[in-house]
N, C-alpha and C. Protein backbone atom coordinates (compact mmCIF):
# COMPACT_ATOMS: atom_id res chain seq x y z
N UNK A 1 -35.97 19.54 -20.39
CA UNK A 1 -35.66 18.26 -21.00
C UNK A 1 -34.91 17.41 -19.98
N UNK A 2 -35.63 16.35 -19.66
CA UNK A 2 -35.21 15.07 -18.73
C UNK A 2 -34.16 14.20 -19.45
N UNK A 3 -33.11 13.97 -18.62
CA UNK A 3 -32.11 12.66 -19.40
C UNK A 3 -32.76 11.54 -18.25
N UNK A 4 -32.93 9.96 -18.84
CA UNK A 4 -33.66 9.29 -17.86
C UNK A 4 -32.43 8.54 -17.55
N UNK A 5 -31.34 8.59 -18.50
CA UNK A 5 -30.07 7.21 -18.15
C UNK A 5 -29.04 8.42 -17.66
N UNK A 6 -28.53 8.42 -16.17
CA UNK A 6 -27.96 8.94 -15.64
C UNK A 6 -26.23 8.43 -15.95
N UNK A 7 -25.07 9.37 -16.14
CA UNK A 7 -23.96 8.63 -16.32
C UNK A 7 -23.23 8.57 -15.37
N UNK A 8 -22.57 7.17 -15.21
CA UNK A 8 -21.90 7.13 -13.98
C UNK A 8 -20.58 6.49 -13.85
N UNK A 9 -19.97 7.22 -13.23
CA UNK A 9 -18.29 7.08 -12.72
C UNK A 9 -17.99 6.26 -12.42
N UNK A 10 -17.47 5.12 -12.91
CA UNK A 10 -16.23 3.93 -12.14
C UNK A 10 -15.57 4.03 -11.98
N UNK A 11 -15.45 3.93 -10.09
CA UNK A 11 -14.36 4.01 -9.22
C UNK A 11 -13.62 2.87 -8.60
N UNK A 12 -12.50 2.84 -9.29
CA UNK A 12 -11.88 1.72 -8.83
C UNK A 12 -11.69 1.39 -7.08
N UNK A 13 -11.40 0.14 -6.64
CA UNK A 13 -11.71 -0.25 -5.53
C UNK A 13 -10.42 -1.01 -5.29
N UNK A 14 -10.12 -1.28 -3.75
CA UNK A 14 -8.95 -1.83 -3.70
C UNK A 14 -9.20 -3.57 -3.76
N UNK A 15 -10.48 -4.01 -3.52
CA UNK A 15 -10.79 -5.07 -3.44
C UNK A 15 -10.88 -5.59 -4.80
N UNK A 16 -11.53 -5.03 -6.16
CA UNK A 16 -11.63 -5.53 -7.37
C UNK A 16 -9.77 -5.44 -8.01
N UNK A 17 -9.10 -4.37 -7.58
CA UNK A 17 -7.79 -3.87 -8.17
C UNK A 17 -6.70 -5.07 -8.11
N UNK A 18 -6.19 -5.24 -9.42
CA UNK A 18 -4.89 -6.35 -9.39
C UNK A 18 -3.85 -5.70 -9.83
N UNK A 19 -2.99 -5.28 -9.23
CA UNK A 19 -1.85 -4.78 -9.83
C UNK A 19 -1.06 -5.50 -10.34
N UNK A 20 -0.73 -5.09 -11.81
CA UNK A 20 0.78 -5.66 -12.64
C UNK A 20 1.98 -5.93 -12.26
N UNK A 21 3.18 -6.57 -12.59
CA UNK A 21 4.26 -6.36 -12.56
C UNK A 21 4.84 -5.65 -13.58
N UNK A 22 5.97 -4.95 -13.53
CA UNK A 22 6.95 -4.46 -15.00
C UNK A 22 8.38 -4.18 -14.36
N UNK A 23 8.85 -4.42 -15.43
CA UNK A 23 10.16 -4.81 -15.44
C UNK A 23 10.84 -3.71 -16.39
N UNK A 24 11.98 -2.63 -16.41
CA UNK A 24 12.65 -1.97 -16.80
C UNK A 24 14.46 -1.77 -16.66
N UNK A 25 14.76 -1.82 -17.69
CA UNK A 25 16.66 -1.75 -17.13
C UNK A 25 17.02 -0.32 -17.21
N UNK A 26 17.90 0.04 -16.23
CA UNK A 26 17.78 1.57 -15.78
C UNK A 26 18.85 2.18 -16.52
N UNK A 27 20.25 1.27 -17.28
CA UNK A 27 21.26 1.15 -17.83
C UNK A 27 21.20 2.92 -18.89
N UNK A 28 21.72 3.80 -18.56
CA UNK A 28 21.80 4.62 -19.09
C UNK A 28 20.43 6.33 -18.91
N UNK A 29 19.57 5.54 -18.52
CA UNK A 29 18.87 6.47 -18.50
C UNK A 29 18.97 7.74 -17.47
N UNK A 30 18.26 8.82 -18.08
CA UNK A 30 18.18 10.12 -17.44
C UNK A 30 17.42 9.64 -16.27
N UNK A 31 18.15 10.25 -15.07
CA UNK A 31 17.49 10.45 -13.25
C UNK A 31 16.56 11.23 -13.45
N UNK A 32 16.11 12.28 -14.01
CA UNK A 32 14.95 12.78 -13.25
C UNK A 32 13.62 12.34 -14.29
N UNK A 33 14.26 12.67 -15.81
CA UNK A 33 12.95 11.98 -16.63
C UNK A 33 12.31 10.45 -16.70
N UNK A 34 13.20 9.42 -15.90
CA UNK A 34 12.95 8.33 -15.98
C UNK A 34 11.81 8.08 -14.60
N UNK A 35 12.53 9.21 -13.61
CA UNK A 35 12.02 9.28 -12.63
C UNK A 35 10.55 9.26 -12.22
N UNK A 36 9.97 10.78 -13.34
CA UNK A 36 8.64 10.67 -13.48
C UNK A 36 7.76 10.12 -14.59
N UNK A 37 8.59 8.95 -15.10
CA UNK A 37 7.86 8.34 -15.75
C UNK A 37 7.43 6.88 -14.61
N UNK A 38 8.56 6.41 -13.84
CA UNK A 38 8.37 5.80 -12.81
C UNK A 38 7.39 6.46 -11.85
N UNK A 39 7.24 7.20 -11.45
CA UNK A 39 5.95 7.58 -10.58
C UNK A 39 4.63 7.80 -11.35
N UNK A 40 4.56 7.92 -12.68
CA UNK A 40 3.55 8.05 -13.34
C UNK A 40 2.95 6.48 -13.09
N UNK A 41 3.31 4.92 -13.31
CA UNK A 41 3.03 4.21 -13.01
C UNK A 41 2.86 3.81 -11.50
N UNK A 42 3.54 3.89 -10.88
CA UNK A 42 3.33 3.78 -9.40
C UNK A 42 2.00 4.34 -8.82
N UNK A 43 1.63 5.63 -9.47
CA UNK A 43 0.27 6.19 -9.11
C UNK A 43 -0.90 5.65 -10.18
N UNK A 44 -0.19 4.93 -11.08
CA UNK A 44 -1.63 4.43 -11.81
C UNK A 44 -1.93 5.38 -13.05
N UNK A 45 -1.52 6.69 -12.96
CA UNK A 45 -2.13 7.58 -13.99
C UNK A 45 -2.20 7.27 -15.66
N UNK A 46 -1.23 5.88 -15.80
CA UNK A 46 -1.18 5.59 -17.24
C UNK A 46 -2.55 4.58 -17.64
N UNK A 47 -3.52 4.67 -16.70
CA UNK A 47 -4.70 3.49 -16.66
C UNK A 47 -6.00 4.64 -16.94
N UNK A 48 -6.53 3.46 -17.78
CA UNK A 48 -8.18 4.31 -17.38
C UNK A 48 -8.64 4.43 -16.04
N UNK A 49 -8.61 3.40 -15.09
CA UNK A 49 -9.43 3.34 -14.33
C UNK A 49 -8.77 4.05 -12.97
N UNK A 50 -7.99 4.65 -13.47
CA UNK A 50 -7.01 5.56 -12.11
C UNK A 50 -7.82 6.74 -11.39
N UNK A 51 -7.91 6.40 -10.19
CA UNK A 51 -8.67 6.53 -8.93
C UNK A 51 -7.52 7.72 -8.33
N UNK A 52 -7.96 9.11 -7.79
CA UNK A 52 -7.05 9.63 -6.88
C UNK A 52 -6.61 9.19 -5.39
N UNK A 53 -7.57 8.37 -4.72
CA UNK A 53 -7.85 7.93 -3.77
C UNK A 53 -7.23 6.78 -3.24
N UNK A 54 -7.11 5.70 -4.32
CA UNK A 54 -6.91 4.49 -4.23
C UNK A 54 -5.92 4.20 -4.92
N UNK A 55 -4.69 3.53 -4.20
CA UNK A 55 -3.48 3.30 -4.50
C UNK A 55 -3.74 1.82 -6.24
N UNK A 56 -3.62 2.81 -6.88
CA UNK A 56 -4.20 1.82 -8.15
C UNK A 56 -2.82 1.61 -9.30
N UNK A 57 -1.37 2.03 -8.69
CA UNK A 57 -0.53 2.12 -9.51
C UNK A 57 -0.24 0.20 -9.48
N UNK A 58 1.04 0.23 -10.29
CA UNK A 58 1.52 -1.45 -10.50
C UNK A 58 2.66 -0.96 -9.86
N UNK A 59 2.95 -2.34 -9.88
CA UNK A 59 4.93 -2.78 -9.50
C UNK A 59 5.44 -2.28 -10.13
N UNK A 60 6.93 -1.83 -10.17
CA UNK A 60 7.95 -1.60 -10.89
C UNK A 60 8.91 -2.20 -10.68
N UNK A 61 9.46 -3.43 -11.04
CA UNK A 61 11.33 -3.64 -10.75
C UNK A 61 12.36 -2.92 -11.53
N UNK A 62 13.16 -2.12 -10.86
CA UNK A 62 14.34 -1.53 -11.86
C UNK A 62 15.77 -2.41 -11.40
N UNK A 63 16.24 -2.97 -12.73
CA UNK A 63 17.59 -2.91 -11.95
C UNK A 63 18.81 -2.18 -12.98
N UNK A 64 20.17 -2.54 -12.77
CA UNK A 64 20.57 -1.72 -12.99
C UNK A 64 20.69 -0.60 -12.64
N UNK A 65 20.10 0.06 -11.73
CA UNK A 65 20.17 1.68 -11.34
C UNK A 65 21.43 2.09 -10.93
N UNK A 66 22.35 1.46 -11.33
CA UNK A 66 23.89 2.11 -10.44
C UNK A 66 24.35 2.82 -11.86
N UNK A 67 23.42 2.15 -12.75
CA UNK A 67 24.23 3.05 -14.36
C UNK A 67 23.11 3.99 -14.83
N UNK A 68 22.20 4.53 -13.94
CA UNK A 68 21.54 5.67 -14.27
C UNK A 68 22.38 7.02 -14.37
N UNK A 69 21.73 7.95 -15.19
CA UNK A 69 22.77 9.10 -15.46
C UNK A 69 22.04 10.33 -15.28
N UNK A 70 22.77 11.40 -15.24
CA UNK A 70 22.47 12.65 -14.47
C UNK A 70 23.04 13.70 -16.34
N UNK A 71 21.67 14.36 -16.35
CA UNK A 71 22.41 15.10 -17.71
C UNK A 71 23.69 16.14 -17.20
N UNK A 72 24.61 16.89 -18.35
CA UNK A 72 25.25 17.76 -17.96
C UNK A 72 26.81 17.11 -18.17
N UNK A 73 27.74 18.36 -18.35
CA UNK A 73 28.79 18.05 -19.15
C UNK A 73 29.54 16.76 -18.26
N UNK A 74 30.11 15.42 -19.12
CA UNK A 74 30.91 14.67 -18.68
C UNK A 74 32.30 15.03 -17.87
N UNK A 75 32.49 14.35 -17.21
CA UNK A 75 33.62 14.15 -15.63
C UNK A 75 33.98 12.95 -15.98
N UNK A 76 35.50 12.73 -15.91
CA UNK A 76 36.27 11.61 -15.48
C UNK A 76 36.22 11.03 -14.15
N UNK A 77 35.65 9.79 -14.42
CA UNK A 77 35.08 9.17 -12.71
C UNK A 77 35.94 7.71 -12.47
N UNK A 78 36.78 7.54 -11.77
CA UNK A 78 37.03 6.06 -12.02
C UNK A 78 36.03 4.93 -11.80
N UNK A 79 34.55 5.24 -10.88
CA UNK A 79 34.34 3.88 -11.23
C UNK A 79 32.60 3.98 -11.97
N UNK A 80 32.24 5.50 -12.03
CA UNK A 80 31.26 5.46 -13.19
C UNK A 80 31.78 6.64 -14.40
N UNK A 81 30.99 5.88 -15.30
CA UNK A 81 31.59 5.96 -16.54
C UNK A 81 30.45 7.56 -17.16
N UNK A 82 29.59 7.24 -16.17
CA UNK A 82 28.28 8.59 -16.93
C UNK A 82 28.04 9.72 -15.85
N UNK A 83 29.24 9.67 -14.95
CA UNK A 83 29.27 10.63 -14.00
C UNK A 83 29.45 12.09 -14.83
N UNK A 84 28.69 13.02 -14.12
CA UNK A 84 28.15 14.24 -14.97
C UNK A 84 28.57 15.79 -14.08
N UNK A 85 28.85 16.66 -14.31
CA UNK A 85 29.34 17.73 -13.27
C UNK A 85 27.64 17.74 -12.58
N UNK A 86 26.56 17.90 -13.22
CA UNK A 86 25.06 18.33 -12.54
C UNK A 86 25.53 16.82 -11.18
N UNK A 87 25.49 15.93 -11.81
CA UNK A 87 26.01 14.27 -10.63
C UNK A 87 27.08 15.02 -9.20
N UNK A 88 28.17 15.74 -9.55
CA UNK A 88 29.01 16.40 -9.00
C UNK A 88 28.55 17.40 -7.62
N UNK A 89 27.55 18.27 -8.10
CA UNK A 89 26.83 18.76 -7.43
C UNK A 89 26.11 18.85 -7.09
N UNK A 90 25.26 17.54 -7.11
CA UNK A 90 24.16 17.30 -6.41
C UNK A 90 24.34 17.13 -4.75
N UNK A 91 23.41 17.37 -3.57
CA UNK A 91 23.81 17.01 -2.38
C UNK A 91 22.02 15.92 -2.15
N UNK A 92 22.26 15.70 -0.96
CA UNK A 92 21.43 14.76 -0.32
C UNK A 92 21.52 15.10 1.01
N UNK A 93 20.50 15.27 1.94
CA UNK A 93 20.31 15.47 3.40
C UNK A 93 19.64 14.60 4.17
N UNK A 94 19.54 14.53 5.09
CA UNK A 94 18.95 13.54 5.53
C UNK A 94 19.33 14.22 7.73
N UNK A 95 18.38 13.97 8.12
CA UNK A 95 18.39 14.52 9.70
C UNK A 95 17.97 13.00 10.33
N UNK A 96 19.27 13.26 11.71
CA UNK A 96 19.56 12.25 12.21
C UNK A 96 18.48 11.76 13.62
N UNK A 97 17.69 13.93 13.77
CA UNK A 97 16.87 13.64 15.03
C UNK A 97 17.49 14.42 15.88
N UNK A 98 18.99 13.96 15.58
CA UNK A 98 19.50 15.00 17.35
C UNK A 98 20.21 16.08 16.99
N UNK A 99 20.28 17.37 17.78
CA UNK A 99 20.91 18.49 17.36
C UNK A 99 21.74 18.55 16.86
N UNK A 100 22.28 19.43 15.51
CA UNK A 100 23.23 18.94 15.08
C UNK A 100 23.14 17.95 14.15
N UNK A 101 22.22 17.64 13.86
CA UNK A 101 22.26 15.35 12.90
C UNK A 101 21.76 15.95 11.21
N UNK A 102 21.65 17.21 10.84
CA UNK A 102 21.85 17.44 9.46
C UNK A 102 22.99 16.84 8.82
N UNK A 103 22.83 15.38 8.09
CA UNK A 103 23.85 15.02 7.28
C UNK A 103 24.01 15.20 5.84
N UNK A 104 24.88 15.84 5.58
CA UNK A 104 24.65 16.44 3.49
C UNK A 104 25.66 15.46 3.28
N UNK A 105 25.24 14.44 1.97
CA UNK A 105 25.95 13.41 0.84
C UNK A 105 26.12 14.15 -0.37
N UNK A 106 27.09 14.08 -0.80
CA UNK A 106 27.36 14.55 -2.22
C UNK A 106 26.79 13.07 -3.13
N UNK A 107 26.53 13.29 -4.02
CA UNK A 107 26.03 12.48 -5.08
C UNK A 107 27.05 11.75 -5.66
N UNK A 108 28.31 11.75 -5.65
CA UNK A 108 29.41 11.07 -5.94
C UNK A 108 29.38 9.78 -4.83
N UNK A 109 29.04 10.34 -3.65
CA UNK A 109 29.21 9.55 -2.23
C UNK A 109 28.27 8.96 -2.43
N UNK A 110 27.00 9.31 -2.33
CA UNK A 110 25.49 8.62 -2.53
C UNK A 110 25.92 7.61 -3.61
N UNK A 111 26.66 7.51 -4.99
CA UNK A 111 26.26 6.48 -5.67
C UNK A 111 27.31 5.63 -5.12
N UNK A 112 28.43 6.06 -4.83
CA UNK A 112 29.47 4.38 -4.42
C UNK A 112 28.75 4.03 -3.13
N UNK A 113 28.35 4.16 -2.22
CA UNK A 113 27.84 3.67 -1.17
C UNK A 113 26.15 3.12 -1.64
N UNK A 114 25.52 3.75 -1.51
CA UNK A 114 23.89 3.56 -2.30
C UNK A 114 23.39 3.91 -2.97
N UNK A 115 23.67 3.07 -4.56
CA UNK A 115 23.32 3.67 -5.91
C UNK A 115 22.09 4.07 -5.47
N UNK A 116 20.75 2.94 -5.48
CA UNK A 116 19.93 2.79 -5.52
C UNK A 116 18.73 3.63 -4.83
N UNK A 117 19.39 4.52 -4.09
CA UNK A 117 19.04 5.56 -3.08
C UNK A 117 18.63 7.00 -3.92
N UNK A 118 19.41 6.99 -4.78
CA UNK A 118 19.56 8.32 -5.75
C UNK A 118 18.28 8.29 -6.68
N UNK A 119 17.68 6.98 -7.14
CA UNK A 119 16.56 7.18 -7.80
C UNK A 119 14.87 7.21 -7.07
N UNK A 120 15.51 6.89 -6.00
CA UNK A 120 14.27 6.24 -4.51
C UNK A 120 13.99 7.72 -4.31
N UNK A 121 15.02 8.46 -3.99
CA UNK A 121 14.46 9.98 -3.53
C UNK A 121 13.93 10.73 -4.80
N UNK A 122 14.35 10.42 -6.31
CA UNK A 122 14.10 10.79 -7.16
C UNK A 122 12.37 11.06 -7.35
N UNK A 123 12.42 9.38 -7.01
CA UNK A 123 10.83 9.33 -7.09
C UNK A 123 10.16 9.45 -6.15
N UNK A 124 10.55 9.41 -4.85
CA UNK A 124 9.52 10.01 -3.77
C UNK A 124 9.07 11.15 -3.64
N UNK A 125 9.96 12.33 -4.18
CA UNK A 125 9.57 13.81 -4.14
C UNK A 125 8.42 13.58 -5.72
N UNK A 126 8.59 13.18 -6.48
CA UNK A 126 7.23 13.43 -7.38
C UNK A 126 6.35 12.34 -7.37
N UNK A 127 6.41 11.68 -6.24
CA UNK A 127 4.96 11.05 -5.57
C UNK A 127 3.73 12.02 -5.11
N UNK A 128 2.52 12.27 -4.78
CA UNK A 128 1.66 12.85 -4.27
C UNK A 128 2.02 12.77 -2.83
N UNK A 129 2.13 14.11 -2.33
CA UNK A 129 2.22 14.30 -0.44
C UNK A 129 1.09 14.18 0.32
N UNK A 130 0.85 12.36 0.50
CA UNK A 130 -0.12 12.05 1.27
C UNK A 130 0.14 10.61 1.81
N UNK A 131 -1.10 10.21 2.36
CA UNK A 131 -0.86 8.83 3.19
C UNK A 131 -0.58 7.69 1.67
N UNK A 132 -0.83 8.13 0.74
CA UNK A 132 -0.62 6.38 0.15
C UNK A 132 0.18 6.40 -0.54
N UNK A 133 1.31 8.00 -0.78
CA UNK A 133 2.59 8.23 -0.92
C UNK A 133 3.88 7.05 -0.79
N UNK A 134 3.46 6.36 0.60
CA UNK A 134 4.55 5.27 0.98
C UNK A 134 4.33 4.24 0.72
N UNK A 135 2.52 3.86 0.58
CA UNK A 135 2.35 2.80 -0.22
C UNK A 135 2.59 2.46 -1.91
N UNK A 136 2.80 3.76 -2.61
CA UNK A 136 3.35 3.70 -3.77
C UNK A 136 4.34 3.35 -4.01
N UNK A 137 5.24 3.99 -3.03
CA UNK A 137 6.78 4.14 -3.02
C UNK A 137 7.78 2.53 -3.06
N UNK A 138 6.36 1.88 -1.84
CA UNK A 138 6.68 0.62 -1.32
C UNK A 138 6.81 -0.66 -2.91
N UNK A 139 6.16 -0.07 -3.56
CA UNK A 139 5.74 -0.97 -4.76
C UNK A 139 6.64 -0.88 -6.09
N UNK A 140 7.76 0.08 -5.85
CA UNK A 140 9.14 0.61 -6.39
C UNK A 140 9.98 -0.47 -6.20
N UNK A 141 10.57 -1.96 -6.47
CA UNK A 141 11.61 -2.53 -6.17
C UNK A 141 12.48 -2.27 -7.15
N UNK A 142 14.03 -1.92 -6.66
CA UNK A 142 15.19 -1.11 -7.12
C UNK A 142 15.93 -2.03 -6.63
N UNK A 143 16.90 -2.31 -8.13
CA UNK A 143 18.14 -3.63 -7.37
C UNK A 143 19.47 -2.75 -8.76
N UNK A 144 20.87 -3.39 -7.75
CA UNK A 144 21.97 -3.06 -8.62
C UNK A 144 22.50 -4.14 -9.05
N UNK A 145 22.66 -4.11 -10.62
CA UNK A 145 22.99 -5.10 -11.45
C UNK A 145 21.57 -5.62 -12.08
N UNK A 146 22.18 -6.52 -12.81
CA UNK A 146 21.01 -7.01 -14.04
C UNK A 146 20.35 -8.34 -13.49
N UNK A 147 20.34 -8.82 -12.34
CA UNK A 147 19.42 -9.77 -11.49
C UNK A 147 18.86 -9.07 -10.48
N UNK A 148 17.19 -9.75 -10.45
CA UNK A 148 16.70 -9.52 -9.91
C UNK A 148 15.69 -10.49 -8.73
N UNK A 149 15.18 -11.04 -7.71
CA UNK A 149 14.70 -11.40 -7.12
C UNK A 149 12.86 -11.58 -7.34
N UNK A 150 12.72 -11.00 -8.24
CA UNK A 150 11.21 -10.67 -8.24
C UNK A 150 10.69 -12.14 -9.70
N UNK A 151 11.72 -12.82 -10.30
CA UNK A 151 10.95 -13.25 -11.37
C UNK A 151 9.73 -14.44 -11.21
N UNK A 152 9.33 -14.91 -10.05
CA UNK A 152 8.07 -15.46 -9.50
C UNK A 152 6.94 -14.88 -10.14
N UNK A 153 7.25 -13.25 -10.17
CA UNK A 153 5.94 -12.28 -10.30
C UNK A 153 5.37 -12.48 -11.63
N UNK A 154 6.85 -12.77 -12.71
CA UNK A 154 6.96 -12.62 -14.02
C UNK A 154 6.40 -11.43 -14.62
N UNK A 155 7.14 -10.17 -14.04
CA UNK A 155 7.38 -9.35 -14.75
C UNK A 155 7.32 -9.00 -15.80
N UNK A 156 6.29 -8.05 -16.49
CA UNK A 156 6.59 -7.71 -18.14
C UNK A 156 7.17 -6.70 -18.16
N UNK A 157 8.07 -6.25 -19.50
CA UNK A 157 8.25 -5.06 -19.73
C UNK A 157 7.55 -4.10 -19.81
N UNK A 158 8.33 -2.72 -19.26
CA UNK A 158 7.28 -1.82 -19.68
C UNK A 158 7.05 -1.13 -20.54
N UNK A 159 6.09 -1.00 -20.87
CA UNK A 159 5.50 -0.62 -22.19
C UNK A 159 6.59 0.96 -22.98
N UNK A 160 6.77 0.89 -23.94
CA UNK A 160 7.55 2.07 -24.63
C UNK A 160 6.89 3.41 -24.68
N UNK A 161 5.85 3.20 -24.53
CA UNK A 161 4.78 4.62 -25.13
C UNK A 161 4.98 5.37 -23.57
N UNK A 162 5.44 4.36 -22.13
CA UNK A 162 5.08 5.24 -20.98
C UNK A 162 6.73 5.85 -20.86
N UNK A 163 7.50 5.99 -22.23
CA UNK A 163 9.01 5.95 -21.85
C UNK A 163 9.49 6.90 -22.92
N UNK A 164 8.88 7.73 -23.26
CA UNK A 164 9.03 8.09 -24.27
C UNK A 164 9.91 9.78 -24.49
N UNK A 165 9.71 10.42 -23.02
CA UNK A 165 10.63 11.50 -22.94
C UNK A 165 12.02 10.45 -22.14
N UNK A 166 12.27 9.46 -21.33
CA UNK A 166 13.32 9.06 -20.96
C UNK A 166 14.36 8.91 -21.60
N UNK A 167 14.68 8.89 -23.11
CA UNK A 167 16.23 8.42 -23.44
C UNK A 167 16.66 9.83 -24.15
């Protein structure tokens, strides 16, 4: 038995592809579950037409990220209020190149110096480990405080249904 109408795959293209804007306030939310709900968009996977190949995710603006929170029993912090013992012991590394240039940040240090850093690595490790990894990453704008630079784009919110393990 012959099928004569063959079915066929639409593959998105970078030339037909328009990526969205969205807009989210980071004010309270969990670091790592917010995290991969943020890379779930960045790679596109919340779309039909999501391509492994082709960088098909949207924008994200977060701001607020200096009041993102880390689960795990509360700590008296003088200048955050949702600082968490798991927050306490977190470290951060980073190599400088020259012998010796292993630098470890405690996560206390990481947020008074660069909130915004703490959710950037969040989401780069559950990006896909490949070339369009940085082009995803790139499409992440992260600001501290409740202004943002991006409203030209006009930004929508993002949708609730892609947020739904975050609070």
């Amino acid at each position: 038995m012959a099928v004569d109408i063959a079915q066929r795959t639409s593959v998105a293209k970078n030339e037909t592809f328009e990526p969205q804007w969205y807009h989210i306030d980071g004010e309270g939310q969990i670091v790592g579950r917010f995290a991969s709900a943020l890379a779930m968009v960045l790679m596109g996977k919340h779309k039909a037409t999501y391509t492994a190949h082709v960088n098909t995710g949207d924008f994200v603006v977060v701001t607020n990220v200096d009041k993102v929170r880390f689960t795990g029993a509360e700590m008296a912090h003088d200048s955050h209020p949702n600082f968490t013992t798991k927050m306490a012991n977190k470290t951060y590394e980073h190599y400088t190149g020259y012998p010796s240039g292993r630098r470890i940040t405690t996560g206390s240090a990481m947020l008074e110096k660069h909130p915004e850093k703490i959710l950037q690595e969040a989401v780069r490790r559950m990006l896909p480990k490949n070339k369009l990894a940085k082009s995803m990453l790139m499409r992440l704008k992260l600001h501290v405080g409740s202004e943002h630079p991006h409203q030209s784009q006009n930004p929508q919110p993002l949708p609730e249904h892609l947020l739904t393990r975050c609070k």
